[in-house]
PDB file of N, CA and C in Angstrom:
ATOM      1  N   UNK A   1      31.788  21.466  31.882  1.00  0.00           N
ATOM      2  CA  UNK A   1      30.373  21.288  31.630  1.00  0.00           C
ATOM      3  C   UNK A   1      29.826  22.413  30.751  1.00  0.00           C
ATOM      4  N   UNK A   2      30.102  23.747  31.194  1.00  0.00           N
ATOM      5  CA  UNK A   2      29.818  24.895  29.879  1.00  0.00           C
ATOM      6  C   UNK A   2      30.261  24.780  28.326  1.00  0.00           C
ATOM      7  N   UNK A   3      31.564  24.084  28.396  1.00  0.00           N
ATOM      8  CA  UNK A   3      31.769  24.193  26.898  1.00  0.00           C
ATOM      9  C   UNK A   3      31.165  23.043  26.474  1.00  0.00           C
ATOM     10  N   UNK A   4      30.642  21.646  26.929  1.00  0.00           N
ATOM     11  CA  UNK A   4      29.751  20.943  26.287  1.00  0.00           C
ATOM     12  C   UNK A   4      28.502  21.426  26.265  1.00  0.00           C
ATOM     13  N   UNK A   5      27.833  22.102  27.345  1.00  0.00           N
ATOM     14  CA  UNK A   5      26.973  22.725  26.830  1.00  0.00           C
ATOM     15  C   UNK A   5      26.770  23.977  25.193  1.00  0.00           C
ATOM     16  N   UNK A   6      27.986  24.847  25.182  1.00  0.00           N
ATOM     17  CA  UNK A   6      27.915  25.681  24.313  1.00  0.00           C
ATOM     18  C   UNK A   6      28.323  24.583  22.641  1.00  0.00           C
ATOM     19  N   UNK A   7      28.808  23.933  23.064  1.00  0.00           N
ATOM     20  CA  UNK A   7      29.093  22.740  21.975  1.00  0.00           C
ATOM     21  C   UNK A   7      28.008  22.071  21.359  1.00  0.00           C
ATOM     22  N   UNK A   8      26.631  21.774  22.324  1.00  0.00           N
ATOM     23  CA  UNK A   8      25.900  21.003  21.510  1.00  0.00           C
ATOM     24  C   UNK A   8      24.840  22.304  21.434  1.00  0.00           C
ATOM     25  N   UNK A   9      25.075  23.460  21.595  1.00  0.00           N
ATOM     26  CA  UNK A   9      24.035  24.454  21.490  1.00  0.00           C
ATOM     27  C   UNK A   9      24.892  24.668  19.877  1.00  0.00           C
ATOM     28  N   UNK A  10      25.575  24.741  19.360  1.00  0.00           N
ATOM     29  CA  UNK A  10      26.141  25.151  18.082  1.00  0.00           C
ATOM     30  C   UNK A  10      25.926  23.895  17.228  1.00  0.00           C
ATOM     31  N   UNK A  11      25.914  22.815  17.459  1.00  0.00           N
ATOM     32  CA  UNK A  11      25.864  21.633  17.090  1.00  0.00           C
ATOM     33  C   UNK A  11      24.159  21.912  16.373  1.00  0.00           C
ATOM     34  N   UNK A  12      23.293  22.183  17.592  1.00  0.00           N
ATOM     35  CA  UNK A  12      21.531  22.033  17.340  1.00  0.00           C
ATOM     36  C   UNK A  12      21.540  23.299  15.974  1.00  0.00           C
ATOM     37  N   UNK A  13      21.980  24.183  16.876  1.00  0.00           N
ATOM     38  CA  UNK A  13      21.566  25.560  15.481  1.00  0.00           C
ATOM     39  C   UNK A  13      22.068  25.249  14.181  1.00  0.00           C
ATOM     40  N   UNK A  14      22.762  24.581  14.201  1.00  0.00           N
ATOM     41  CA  UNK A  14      23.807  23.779  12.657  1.00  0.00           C
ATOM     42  C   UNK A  14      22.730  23.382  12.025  1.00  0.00           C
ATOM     43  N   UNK A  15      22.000  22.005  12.898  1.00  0.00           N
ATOM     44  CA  UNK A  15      21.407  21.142  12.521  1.00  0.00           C
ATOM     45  C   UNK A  15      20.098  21.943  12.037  1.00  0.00           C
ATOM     46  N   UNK A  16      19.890  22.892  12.976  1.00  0.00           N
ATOM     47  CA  UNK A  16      18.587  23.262  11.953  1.00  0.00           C
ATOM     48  C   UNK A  16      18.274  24.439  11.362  1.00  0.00           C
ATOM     49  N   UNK A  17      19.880  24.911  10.599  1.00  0.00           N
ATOM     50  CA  UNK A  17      19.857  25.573   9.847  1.00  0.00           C
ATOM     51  C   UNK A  17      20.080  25.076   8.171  1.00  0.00           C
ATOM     52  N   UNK A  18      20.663  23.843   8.511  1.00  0.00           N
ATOM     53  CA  UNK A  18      21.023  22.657   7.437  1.00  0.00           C
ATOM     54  C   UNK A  18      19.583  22.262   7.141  1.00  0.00           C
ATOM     55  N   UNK A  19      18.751  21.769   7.794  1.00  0.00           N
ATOM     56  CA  UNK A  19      17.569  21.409   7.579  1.00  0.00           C
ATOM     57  C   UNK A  19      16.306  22.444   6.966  1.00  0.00           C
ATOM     58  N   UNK A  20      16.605  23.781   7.423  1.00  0.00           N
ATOM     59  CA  UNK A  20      15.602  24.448   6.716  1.00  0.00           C
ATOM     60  C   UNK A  20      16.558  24.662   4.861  1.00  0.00           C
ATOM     61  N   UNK A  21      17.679  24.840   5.074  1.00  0.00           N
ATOM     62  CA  UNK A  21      18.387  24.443   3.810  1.00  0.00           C
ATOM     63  C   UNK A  21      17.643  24.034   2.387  1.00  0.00           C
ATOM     64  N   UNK A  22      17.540  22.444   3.612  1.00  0.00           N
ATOM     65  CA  UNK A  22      16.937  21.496   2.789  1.00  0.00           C
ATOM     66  C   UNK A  22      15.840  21.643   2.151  1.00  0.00           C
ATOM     67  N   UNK A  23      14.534  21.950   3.707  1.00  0.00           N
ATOM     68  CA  UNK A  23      13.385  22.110   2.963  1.00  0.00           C
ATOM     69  C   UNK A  23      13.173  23.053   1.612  1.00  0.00           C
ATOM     70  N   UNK A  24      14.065  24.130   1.662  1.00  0.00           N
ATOM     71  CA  UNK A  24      13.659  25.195   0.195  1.00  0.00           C
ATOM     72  C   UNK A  24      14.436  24.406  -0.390  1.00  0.00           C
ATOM     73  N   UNK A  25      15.117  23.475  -0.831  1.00  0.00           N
ATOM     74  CA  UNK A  25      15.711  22.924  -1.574  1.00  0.00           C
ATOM     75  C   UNK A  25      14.334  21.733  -2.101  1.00  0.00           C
ATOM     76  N   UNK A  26      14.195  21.480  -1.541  1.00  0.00           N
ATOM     77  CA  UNK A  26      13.252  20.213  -1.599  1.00  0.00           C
ATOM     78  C   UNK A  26      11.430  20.635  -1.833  1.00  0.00           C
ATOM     79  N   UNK A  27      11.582  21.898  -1.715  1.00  0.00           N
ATOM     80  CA  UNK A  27      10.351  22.523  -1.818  1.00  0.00           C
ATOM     81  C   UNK A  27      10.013  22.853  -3.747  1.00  0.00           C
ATOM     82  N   UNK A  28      11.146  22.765  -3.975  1.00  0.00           N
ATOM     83  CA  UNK A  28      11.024  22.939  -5.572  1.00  0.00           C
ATOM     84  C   UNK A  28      10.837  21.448  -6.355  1.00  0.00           C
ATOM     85  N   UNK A  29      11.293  20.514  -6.027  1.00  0.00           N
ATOM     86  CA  UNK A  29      10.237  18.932  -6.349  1.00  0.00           C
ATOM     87  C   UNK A  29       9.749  18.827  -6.473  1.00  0.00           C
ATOM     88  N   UNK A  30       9.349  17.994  -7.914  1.00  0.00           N
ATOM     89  CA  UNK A  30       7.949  17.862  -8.354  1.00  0.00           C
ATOM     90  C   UNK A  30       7.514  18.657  -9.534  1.00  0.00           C
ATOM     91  N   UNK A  31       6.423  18.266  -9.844  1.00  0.00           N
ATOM     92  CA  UNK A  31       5.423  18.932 -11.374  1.00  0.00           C
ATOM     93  C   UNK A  31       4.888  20.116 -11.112  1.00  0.00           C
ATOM     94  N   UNK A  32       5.308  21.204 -11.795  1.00  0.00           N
ATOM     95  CA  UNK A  32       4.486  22.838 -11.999  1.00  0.00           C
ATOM     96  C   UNK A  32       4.172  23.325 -13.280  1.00  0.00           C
ATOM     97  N   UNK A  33       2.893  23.283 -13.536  1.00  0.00           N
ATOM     98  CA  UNK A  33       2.330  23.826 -14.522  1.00  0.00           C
ATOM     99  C   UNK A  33       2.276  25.392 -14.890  1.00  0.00           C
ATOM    100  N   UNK A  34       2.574  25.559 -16.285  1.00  0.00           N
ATOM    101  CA  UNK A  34       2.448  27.163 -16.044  1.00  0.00           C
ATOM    102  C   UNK A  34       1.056  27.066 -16.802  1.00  0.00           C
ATOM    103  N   UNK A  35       0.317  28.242 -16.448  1.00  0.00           N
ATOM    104  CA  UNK A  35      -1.614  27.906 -16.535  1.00  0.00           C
ATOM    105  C   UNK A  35      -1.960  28.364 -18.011  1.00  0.00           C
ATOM    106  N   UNK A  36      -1.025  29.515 -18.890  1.00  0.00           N
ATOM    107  CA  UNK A  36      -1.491  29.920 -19.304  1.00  0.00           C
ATOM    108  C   UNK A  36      -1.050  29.197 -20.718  1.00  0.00           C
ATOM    109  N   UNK A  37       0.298  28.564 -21.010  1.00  0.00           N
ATOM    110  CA  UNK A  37       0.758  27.540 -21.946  1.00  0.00           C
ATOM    111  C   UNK A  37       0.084  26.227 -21.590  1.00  0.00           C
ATOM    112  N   UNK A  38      -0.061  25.501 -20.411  1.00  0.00           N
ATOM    113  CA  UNK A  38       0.137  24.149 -20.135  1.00  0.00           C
ATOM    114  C   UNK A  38       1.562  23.758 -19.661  1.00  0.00           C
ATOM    115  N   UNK A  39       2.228  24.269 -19.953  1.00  0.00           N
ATOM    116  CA  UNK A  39       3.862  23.669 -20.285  1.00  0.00           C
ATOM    117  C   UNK A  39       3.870  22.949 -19.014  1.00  0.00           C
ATOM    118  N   UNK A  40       4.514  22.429 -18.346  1.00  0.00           N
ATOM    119  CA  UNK A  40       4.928  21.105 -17.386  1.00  0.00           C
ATOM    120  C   UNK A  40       6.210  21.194 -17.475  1.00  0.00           C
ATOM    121  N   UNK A  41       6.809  21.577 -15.869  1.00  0.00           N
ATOM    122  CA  UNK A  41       7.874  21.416 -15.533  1.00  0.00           C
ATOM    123  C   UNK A  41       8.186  20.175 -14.604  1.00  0.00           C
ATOM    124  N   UNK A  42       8.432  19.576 -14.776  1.00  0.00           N
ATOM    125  CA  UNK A  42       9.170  18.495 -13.518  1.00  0.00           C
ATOM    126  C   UNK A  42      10.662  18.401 -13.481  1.00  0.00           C
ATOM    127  N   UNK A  43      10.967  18.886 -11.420  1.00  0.00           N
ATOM    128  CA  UNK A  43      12.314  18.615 -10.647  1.00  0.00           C
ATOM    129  C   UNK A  43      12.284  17.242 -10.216  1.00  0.00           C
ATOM    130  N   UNK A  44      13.004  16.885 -10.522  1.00  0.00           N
ATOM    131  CA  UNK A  44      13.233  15.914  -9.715  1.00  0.00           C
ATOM    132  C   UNK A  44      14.762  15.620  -8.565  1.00  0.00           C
ATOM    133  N   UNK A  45      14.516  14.637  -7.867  1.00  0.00           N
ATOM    134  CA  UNK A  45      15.709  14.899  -6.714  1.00  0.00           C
ATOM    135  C   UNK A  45      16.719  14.402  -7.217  1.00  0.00           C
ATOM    136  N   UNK A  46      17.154  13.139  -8.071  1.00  0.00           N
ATOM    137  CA  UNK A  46      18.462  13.414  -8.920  1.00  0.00           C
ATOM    138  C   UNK A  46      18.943  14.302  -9.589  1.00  0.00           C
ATOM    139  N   UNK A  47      18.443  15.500  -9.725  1.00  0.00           N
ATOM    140  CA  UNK A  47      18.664  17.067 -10.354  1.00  0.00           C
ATOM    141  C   UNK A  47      18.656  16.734 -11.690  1.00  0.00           C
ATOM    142  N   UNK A  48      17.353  16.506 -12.459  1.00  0.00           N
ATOM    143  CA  UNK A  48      17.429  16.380 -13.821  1.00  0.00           C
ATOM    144  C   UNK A  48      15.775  17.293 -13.756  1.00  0.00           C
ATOM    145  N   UNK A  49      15.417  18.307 -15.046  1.00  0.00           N
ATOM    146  CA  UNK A  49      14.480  19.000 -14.876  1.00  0.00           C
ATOM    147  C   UNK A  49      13.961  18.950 -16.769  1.00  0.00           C
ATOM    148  N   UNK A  50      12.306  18.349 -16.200  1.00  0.00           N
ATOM    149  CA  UNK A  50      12.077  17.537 -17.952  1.00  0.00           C
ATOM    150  C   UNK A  50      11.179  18.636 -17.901  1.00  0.00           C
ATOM    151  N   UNK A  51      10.511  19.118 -19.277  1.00  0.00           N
ATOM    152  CA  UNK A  51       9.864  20.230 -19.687  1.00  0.00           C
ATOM    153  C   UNK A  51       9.123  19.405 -20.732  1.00  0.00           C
ATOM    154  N   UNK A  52       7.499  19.490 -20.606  1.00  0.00           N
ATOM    155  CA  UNK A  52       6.710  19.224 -22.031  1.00  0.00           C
ATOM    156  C   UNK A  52       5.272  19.894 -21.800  1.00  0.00           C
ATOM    157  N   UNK A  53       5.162  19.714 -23.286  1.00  0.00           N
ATOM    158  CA  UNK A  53       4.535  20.947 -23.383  1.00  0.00           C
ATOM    159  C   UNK A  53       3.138  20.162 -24.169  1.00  0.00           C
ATOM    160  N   UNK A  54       2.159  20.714 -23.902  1.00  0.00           N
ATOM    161  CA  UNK A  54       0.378  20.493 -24.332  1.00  0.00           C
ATOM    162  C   UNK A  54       0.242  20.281 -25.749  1.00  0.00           C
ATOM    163  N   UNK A  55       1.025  21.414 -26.474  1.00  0.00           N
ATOM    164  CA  UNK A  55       0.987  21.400 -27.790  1.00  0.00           C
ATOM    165  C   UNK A  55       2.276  19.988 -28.546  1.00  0.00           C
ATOM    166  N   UNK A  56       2.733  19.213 -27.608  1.00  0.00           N
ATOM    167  CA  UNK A  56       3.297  18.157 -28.992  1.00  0.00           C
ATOM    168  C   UNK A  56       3.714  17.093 -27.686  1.00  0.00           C
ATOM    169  N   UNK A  57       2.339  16.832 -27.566  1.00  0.00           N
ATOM    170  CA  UNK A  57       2.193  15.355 -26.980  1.00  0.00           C
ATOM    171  C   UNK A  57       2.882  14.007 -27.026  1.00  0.00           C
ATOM    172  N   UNK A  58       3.554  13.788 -25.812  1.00  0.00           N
ATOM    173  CA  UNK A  58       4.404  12.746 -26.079  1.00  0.00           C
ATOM    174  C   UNK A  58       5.902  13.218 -26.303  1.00  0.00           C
ATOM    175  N   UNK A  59       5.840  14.303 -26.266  1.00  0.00           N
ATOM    176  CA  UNK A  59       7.608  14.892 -26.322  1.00  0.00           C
ATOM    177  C   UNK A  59       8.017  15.606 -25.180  1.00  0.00           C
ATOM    178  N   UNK A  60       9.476  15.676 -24.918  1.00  0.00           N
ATOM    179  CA  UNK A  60       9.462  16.826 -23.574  1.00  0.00           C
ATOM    180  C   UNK A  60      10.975  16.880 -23.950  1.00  0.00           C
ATOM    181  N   UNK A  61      11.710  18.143 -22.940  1.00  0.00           N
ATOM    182  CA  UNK A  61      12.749  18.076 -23.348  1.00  0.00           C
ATOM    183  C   UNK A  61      13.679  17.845 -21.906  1.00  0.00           C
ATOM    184  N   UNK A  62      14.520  17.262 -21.713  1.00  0.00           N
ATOM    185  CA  UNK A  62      15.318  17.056 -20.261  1.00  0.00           C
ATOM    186  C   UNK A  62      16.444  17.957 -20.348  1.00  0.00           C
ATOM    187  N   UNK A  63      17.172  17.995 -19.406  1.00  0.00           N
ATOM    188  CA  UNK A  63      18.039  18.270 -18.719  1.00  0.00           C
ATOM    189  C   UNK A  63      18.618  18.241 -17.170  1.00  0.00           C
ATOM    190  N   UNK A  64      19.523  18.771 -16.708  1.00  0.00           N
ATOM    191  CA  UNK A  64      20.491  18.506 -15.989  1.00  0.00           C
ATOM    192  C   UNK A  64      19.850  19.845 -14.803  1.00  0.00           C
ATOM    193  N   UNK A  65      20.132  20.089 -13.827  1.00  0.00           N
ATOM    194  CA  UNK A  65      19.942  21.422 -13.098  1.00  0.00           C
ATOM    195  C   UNK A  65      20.515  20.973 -12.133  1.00  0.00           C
ATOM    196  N   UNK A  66      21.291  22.314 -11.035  1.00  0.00           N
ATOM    197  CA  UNK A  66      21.800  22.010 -10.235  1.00  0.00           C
ATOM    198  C   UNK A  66      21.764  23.372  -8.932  1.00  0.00           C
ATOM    199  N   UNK A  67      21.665  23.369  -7.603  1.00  0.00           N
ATOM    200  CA  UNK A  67      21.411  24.172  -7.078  1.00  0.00           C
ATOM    201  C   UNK A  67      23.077  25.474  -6.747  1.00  0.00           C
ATOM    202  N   UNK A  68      22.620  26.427  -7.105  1.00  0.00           N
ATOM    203  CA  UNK A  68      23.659  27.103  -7.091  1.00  0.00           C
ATOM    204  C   UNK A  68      23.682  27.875  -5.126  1.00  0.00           C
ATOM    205  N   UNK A  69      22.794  28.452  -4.959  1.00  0.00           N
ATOM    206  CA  UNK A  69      22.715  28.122  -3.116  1.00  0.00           C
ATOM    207  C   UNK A  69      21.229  27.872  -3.146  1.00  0.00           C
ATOM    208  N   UNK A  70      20.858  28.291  -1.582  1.00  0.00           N
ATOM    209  CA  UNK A  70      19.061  27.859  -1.423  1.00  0.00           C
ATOM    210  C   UNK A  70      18.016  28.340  -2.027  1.00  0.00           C
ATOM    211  N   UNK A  71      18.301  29.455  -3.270  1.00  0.00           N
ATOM    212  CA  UNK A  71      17.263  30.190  -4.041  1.00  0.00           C
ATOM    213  C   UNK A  71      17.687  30.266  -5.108  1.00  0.00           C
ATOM    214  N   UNK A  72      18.801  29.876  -6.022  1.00  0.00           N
ATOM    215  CA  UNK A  72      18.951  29.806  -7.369  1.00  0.00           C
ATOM    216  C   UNK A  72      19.660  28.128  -7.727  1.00  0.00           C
ATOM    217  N   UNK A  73      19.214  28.349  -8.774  1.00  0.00           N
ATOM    218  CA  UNK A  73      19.214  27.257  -9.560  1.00  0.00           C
ATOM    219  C   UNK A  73      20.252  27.287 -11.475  1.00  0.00           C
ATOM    220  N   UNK A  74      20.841  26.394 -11.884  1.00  0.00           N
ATOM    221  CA  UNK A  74      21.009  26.413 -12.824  1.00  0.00           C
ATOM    222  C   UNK A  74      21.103  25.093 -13.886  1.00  0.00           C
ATOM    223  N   UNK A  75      20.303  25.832 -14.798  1.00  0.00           N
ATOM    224  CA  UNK A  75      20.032  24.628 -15.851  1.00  0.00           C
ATOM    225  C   UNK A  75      21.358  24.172 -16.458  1.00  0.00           C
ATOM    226  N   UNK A  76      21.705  22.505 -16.263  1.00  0.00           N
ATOM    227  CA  UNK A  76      23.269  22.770 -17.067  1.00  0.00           C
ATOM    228  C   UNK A  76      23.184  22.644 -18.179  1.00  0.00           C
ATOM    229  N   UNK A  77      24.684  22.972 -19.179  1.00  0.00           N
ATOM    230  CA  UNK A  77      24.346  22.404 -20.255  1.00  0.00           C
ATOM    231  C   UNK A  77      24.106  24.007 -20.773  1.00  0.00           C
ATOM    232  N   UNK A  78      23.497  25.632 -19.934  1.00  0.00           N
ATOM    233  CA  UNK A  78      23.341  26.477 -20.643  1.00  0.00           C
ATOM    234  C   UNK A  78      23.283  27.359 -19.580  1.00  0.00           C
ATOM    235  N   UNK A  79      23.383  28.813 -20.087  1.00  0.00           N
ATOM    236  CA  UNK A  79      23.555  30.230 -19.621  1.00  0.00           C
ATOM    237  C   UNK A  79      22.609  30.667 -18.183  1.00  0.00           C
ATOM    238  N   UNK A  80      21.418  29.617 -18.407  1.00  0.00           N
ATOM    239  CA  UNK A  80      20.168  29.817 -17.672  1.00  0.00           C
ATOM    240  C   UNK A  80      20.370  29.687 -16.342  1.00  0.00           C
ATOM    241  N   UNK A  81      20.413  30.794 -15.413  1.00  0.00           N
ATOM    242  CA  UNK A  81      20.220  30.905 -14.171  1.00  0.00           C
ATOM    243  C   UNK A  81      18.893  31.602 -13.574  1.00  0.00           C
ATOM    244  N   UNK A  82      18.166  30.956 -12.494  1.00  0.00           N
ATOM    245  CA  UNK A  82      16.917  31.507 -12.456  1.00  0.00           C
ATOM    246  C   UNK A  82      16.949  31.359 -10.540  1.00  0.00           C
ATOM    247  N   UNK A  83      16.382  32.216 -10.252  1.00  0.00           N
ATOM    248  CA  UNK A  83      16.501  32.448  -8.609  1.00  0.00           C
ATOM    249  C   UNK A  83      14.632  31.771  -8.858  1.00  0.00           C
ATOM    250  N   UNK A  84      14.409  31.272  -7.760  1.00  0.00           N
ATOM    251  CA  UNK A  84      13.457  30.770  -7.111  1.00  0.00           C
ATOM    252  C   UNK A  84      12.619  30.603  -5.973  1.00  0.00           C
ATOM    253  N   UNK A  85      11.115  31.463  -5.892  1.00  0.00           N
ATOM    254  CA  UNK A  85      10.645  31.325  -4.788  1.00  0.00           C
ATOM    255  C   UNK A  85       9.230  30.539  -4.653  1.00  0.00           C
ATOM    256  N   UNK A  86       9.139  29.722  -3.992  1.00  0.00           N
ATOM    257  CA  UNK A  86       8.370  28.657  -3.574  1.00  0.00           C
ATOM    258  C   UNK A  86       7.551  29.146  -2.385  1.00  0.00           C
ATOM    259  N   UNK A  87       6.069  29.250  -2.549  1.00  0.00           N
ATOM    260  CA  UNK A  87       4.891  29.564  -1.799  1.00  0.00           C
ATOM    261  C   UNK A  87       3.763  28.782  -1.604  1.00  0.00           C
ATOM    262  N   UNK A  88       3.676  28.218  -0.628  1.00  0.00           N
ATOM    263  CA  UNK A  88       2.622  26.929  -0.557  1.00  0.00           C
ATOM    264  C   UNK A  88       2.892  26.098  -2.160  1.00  0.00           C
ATOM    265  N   UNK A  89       2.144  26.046  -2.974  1.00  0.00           N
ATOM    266  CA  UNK A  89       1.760  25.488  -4.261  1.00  0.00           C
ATOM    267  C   UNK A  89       1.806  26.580  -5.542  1.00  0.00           C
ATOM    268  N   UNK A  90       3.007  27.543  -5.316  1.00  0.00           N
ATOM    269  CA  UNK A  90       2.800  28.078  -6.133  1.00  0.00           C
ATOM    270  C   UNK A  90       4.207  28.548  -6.299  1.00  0.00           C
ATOM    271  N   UNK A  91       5.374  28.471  -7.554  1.00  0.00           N
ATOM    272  CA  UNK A  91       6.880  28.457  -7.586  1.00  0.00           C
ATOM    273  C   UNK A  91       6.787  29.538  -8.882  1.00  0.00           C
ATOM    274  N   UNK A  92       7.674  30.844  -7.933  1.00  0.00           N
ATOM    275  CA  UNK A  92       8.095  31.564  -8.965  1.00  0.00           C
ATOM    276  C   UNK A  92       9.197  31.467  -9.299  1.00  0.00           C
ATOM    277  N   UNK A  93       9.528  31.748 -10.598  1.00  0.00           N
ATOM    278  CA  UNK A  93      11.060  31.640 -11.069  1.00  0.00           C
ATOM    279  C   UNK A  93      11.511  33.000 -11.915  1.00  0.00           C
ATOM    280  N   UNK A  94      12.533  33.504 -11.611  1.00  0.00           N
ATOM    281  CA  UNK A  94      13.310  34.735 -12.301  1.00  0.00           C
ATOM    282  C   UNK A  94      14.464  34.576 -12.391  1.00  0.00           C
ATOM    283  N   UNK A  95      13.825  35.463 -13.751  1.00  0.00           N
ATOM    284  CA  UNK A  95      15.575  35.344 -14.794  1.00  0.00           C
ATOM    285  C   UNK A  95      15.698  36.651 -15.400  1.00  0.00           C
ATOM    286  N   UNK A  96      16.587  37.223 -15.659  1.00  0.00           N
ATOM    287  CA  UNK A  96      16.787  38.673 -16.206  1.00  0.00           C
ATOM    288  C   UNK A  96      16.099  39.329 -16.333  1.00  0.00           C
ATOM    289  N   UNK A  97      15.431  39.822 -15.377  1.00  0.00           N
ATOM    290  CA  UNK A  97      14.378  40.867 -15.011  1.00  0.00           C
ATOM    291  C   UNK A  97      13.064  40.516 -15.318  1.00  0.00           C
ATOM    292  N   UNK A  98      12.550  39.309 -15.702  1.00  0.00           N
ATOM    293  CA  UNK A  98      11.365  38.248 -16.380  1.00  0.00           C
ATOM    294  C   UNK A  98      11.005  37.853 -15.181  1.00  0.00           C
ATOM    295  N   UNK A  99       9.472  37.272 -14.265  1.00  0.00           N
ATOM    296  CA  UNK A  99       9.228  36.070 -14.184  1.00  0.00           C
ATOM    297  C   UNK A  99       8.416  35.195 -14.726  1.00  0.00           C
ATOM    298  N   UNK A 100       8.319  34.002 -13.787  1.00  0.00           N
ATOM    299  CA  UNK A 100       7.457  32.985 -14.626  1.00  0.00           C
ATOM    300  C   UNK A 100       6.355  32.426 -13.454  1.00  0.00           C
ATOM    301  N   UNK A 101       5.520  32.297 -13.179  1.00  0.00           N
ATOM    302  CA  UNK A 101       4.773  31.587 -11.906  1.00  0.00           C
ATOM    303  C   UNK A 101       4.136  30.672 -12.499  1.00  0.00           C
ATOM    304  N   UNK A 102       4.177  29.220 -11.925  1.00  0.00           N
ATOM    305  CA  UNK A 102       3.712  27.494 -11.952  1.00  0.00           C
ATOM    306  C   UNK A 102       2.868  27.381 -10.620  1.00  0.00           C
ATOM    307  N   UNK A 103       1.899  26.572 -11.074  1.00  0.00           N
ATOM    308  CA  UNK A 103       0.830  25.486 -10.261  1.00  0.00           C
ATOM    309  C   UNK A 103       1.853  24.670  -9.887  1.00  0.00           C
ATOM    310  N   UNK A 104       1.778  24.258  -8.561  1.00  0.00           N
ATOM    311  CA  UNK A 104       1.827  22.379  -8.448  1.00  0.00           C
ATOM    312  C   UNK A 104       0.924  21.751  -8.887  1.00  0.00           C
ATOM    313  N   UNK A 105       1.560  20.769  -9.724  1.00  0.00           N
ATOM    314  CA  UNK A 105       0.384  19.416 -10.241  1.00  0.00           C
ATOM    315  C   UNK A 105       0.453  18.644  -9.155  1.00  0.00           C
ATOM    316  N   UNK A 106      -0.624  18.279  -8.866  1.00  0.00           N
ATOM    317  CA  UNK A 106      -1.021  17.466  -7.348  1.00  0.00           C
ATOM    318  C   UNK A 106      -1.582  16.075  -7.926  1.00  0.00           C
TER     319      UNK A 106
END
Protein backbone atom coordinates (compact mmCIF):
# COMPACT_ATOMS: atom_id res chain seq x y z
CA UNK A 1 0.00 0.00 0.00
CA UNK A 2 3.05 2.59 0.62
CA UNK A 3 4.64 2.10 -2.61
CA UNK A 4 1.29 2.80 -4.42
CA UNK A 5 0.93 5.47 -2.43
CA UNK A 6 4.58 6.95 -3.10
CA UNK A 7 3.82 5.96 -6.84
CA UNK A 8 0.92 8.11 -7.47
CA UNK A 9 2.53 10.92 -5.24
CA UNK A 10 5.42 11.02 -8.10
CA UNK A 11 2.95 10.38 -10.74
CA UNK A 12 0.79 13.93 -9.40
CA UNK A 13 4.14 16.06 -9.04
CA UNK A 14 5.02 14.86 -12.77
CA UNK A 15 1.76 15.89 -13.79
CA UNK A 16 2.02 19.22 -12.52
CA UNK A 17 5.22 20.00 -13.27
CA UNK A 18 4.50 19.07 -17.05
CA UNK A 19 1.61 21.34 -16.87
CA UNK A 20 3.15 24.45 -15.53
CA UNK A 21 5.70 23.52 -18.50
CA UNK A 22 3.03 24.06 -20.60
CA UNK A 23 1.49 27.08 -19.37
CA UNK A 24 4.96 29.27 -20.04
CA UNK A 25 4.99 27.56 -23.14
CA UNK A 26 1.60 28.56 -24.09
CA UNK A 27 1.84 31.86 -22.42
CA UNK A 28 3.85 33.18 -25.40
CA UNK A 29 0.66 32.68 -28.02
CA UNK A 30 -0.69 35.05 -29.74
CA UNK A 31 -0.19 38.86 -31.10
CA UNK A 32 2.48 41.36 -29.32
CA UNK A 33 2.94 44.62 -30.39
CA UNK A 34 6.07 46.45 -29.88
CA UNK A 35 4.59 50.24 -29.02
CA UNK A 36 7.16 52.15 -30.23
CA UNK A 37 7.53 50.64 -34.14
CA UNK A 38 3.97 49.06 -34.34
CA UNK A 39 5.70 45.93 -35.51
CA UNK A 40 3.31 42.80 -34.74
CA UNK A 41 4.50 39.69 -33.69
CA UNK A 42 2.28 36.64 -33.88
CA UNK A 43 3.08 32.83 -32.14
CA UNK A 44 1.20 30.66 -33.02
CA UNK A 45 0.72 26.92 -31.64
CA UNK A 46 1.89 25.14 -34.82
CA UNK A 47 5.27 26.99 -34.08
CA UNK A 48 5.31 29.30 -37.02
CA UNK A 49 6.05 33.15 -35.85
CA UNK A 50 4.72 35.94 -38.64
CA UNK A 51 6.17 39.53 -38.14
CA UNK A 52 4.51 42.77 -39.93
CA UNK A 53 5.10 45.79 -39.65
CA UNK A 54 2.82 49.41 -39.78
CA UNK A 55 5.07 50.83 -42.25
CA UNK A 56 4.30 48.30 -45.46
CA UNK A 57 0.86 47.24 -45.08
CA UNK A 58 -0.23 44.07 -46.21
CA UNK A 59 3.24 42.38 -45.95
CA UNK A 60 4.74 40.35 -43.06
CA UNK A 61 7.41 38.05 -42.90
CA UNK A 62 6.95 34.19 -41.47
CA UNK A 63 8.81 31.74 -40.14
CA UNK A 64 9.36 28.60 -38.31
CA UNK A 65 10.25 28.82 -34.26
CA UNK A 66 10.70 26.23 -32.01
CA UNK A 67 11.00 25.91 -28.18
CA UNK A 68 14.46 25.19 -27.10
CA UNK A 69 13.31 24.53 -23.11
CA UNK A 70 10.51 26.62 -21.09
CA UNK A 71 12.22 30.13 -21.60
CA UNK A 72 14.03 30.13 -24.88
CA UNK A 73 13.02 29.97 -28.09
CA UNK A 74 14.52 29.68 -31.59
CA UNK A 75 13.71 31.19 -34.82
CA UNK A 76 14.50 28.43 -37.49
CA UNK A 77 15.94 28.87 -40.52
CA UNK A 78 18.62 31.37 -38.45
CA UNK A 79 21.22 32.13 -35.65
CA UNK A 80 18.36 33.83 -33.55
CA UNK A 81 17.97 32.60 -30.12
CA UNK A 82 16.01 34.72 -27.69
CA UNK A 83 15.14 33.66 -23.96
CA UNK A 84 11.67 34.82 -22.99
CA UNK A 85 9.73 36.25 -20.19
CA UNK A 86 6.03 36.55 -20.14
CA UNK A 87 4.18 38.89 -17.47
CA UNK A 88 0.50 39.19 -17.38
CA UNK A 89 0.25 41.03 -21.00
CA UNK A 90 3.45 42.00 -21.36
CA UNK A 91 6.48 39.50 -23.21
CA UNK A 92 9.99 40.30 -22.93
CA UNK A 93 12.42 38.88 -25.24
CA UNK A 94 16.43 38.77 -25.07
CA UNK A 95 19.02 38.30 -27.26
CA UNK A 96 22.70 39.20 -26.89
CA UNK A 97 22.63 41.42 -24.23
CA UNK A 98 19.48 43.51 -26.11
CA UNK A 99 15.88 43.43 -25.03
CA UNK A 100 12.73 43.92 -26.66
CA UNK A 101 9.23 44.33 -24.62
CA UNK A 102 5.57 43.69 -26.62
CA UNK A 103 1.87 44.51 -25.70
CA UNK A 104 -0.59 41.72 -26.10
CA UNK A 105 -2.99 42.61 -28.84
CA UNK A 106 -6.26 41.70 -27.22
Amino acid sequence: MKRFTKITLVVLVAAVLLASCAFNRNSLIGSWKEDSSGAILQFSMDGKVIQSSPDAPGSYYANGFQFLNDETITILGTQNVFTFKVEGDTLTLYAQGQSLTLTRVK
